[in-house]
PDB file of N, CA and C in Angstrom:
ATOM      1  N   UNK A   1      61.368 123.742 -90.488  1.00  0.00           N
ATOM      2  CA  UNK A   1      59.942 123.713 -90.784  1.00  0.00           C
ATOM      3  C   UNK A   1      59.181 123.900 -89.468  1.00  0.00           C
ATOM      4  N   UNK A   2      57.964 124.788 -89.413  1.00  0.00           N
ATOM      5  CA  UNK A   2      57.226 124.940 -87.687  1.00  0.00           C
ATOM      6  C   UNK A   2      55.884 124.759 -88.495  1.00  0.00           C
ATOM      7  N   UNK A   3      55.584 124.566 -87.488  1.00  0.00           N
ATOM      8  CA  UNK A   3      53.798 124.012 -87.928  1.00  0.00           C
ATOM      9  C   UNK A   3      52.592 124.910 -87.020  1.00  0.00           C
ATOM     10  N   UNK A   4      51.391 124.758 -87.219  1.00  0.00           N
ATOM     11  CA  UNK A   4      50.376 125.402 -86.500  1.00  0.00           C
ATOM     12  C   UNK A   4      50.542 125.183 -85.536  1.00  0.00           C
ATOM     13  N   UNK A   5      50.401 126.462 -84.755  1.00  0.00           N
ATOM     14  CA  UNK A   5      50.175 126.021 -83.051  1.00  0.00           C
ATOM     15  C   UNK A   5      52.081 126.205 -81.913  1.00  0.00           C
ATOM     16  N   UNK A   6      52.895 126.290 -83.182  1.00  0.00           N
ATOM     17  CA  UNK A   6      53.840 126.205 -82.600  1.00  0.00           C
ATOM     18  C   UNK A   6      54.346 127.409 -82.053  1.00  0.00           C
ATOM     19  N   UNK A   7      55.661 128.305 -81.264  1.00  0.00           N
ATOM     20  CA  UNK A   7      55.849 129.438 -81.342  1.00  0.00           C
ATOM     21  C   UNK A   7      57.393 129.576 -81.469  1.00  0.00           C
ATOM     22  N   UNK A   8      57.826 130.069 -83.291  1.00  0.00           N
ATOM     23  CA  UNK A   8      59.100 129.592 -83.928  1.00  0.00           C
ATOM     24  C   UNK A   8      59.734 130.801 -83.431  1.00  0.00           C
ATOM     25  N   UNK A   9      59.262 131.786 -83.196  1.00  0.00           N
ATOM     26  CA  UNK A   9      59.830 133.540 -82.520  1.00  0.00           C
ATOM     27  C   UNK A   9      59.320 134.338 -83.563  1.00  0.00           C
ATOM     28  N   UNK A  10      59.658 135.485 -83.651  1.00  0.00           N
ATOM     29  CA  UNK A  10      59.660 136.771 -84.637  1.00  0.00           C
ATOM     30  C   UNK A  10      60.175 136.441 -85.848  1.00  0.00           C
ATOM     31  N   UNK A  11      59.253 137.068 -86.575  1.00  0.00           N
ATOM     32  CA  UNK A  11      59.977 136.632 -88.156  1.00  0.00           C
ATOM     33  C   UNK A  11      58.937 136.401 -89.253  1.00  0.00           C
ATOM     34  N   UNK A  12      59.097 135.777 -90.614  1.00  0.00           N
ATOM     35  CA  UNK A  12      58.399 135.710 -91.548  1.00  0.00           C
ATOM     36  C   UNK A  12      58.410 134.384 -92.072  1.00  0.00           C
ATOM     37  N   UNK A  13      56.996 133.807 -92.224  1.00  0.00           N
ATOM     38  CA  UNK A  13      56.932 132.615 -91.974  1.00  0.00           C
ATOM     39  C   UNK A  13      56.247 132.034 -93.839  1.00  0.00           C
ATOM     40  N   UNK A  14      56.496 131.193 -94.274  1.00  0.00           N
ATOM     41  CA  UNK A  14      55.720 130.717 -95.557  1.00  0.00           C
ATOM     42  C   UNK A  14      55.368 129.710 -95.754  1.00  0.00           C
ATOM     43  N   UNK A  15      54.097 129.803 -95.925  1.00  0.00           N
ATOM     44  CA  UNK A  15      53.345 128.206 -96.033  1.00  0.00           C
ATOM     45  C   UNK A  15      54.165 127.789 -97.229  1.00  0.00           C
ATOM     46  N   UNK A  16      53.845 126.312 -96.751  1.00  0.00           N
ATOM     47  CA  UNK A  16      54.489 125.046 -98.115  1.00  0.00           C
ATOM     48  C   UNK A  16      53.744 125.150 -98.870  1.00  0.00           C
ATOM     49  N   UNK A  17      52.561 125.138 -98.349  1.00  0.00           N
ATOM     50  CA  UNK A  17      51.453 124.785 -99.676  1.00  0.00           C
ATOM     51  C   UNK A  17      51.089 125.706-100.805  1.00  0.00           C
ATOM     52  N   UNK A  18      50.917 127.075 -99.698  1.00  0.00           N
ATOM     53  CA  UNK A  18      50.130 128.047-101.159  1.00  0.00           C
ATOM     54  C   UNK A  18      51.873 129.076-101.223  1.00  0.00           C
ATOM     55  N   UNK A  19      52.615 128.981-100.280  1.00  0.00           N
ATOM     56  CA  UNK A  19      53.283 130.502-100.703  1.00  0.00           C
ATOM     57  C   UNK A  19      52.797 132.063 -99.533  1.00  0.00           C
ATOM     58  N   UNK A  20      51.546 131.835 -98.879  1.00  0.00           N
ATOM     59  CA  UNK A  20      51.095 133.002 -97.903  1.00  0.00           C
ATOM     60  C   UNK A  20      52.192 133.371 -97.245  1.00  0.00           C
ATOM     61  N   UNK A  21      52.719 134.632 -96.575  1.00  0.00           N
ATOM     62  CA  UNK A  21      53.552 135.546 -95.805  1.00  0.00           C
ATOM     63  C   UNK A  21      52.568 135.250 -94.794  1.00  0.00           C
ATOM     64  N   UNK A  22      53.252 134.877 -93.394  1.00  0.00           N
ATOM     65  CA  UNK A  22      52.593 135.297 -92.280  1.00  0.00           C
ATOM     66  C   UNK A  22      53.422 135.710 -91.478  1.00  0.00           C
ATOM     67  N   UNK A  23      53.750 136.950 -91.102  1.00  0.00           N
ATOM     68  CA  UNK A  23      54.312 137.470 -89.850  1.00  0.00           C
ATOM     69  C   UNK A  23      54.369 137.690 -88.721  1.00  0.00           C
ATOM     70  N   UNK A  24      54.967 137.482 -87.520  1.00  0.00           N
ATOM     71  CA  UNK A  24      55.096 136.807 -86.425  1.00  0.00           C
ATOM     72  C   UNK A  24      55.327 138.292 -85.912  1.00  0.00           C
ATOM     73  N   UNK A  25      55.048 138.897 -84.915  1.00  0.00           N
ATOM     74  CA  UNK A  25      55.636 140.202 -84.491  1.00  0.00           C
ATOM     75  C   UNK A  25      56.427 140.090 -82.816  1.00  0.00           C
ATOM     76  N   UNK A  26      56.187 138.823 -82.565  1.00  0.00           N
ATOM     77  CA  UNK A  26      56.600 138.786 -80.934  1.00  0.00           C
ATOM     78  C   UNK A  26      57.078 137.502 -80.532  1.00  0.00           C
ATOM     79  N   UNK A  27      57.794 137.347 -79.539  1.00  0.00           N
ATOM     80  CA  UNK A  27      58.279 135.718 -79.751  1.00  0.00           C
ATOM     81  C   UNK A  27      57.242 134.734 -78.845  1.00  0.00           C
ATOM     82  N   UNK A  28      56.001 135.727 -78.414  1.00  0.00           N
ATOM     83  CA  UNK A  28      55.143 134.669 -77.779  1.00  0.00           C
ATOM     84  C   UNK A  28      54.082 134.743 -78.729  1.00  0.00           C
ATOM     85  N   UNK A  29      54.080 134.866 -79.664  1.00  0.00           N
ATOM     86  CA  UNK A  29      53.172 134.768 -80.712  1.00  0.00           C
ATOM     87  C   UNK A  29      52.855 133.130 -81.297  1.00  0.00           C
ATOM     88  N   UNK A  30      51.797 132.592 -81.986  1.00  0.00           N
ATOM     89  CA  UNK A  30      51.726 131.380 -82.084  1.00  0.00           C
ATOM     90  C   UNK A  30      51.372 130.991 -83.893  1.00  0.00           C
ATOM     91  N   UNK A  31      51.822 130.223 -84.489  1.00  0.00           N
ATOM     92  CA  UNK A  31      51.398 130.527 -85.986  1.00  0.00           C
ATOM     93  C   UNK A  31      50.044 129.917 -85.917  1.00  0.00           C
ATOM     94  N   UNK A  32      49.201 130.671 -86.808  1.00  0.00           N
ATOM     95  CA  UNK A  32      48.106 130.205 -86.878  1.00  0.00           C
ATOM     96  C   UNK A  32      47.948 129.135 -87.984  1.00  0.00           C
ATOM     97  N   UNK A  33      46.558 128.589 -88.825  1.00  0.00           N
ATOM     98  CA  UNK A  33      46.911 128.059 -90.051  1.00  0.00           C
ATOM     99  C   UNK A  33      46.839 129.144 -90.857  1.00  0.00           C
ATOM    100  N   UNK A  34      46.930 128.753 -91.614  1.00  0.00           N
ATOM    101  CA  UNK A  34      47.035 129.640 -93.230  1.00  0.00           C
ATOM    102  C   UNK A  34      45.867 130.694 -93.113  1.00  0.00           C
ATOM    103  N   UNK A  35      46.224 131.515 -93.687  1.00  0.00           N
ATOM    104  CA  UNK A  35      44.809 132.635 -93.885  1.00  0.00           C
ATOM    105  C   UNK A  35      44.085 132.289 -94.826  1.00  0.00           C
ATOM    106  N   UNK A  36      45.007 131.534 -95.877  1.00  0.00           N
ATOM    107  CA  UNK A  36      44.738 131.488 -97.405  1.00  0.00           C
ATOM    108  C   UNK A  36      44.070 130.088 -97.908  1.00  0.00           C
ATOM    109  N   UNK A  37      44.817 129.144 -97.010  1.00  0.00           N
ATOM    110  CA  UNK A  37      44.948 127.682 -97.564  1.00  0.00           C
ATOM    111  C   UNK A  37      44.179 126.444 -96.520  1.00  0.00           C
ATOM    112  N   UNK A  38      44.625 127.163 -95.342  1.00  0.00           N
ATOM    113  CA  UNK A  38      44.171 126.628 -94.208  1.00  0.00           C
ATOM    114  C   UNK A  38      45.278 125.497 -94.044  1.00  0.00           C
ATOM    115  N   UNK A  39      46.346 125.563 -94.539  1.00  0.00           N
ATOM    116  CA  UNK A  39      47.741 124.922 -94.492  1.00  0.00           C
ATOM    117  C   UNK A  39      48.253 125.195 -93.017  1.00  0.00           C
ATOM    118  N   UNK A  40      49.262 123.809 -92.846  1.00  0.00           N
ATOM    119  CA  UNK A  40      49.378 124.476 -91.164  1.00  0.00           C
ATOM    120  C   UNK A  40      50.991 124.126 -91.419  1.00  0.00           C
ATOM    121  N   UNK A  41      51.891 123.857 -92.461  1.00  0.00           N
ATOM    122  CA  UNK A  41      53.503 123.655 -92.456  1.00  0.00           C
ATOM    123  C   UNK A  41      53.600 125.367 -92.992  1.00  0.00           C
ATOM    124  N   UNK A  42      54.973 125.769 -92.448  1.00  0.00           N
ATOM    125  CA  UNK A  42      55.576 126.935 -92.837  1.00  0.00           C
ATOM    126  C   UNK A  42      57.115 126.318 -92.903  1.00  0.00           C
ATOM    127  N   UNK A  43      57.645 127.526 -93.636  1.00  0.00           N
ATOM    128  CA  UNK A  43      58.958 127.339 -93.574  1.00  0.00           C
ATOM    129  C   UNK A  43      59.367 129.102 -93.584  1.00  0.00           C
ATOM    130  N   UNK A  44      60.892 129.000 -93.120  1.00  0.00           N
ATOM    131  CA  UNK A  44      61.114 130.165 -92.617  1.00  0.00           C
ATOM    132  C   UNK A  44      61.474 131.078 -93.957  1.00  0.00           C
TER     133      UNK A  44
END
């Protein structure tokens, strides 16, 4: 599980809450919250 703010690497990330895709394109990239939900747990 990575949360807002964290930086998990490259890859495809899914909120717990709603289900949103957020994709990571670089490993210094940082997850934001949700686009959708304003949720800040993902899972991979």
């Amino acid at each position: 599980m990575s949360s807002t703010g964290e930086k998990p690497g490259r890859g495809r990330y899914v909120c717990v809450k709603c289900g949103q895709v957020v994709i990571l394109d670089d490993h210094t990239d940082t997850l934001p919250p949700c686009p959708r939900c304003n949720g800040t747990q993902y899972r991979p």
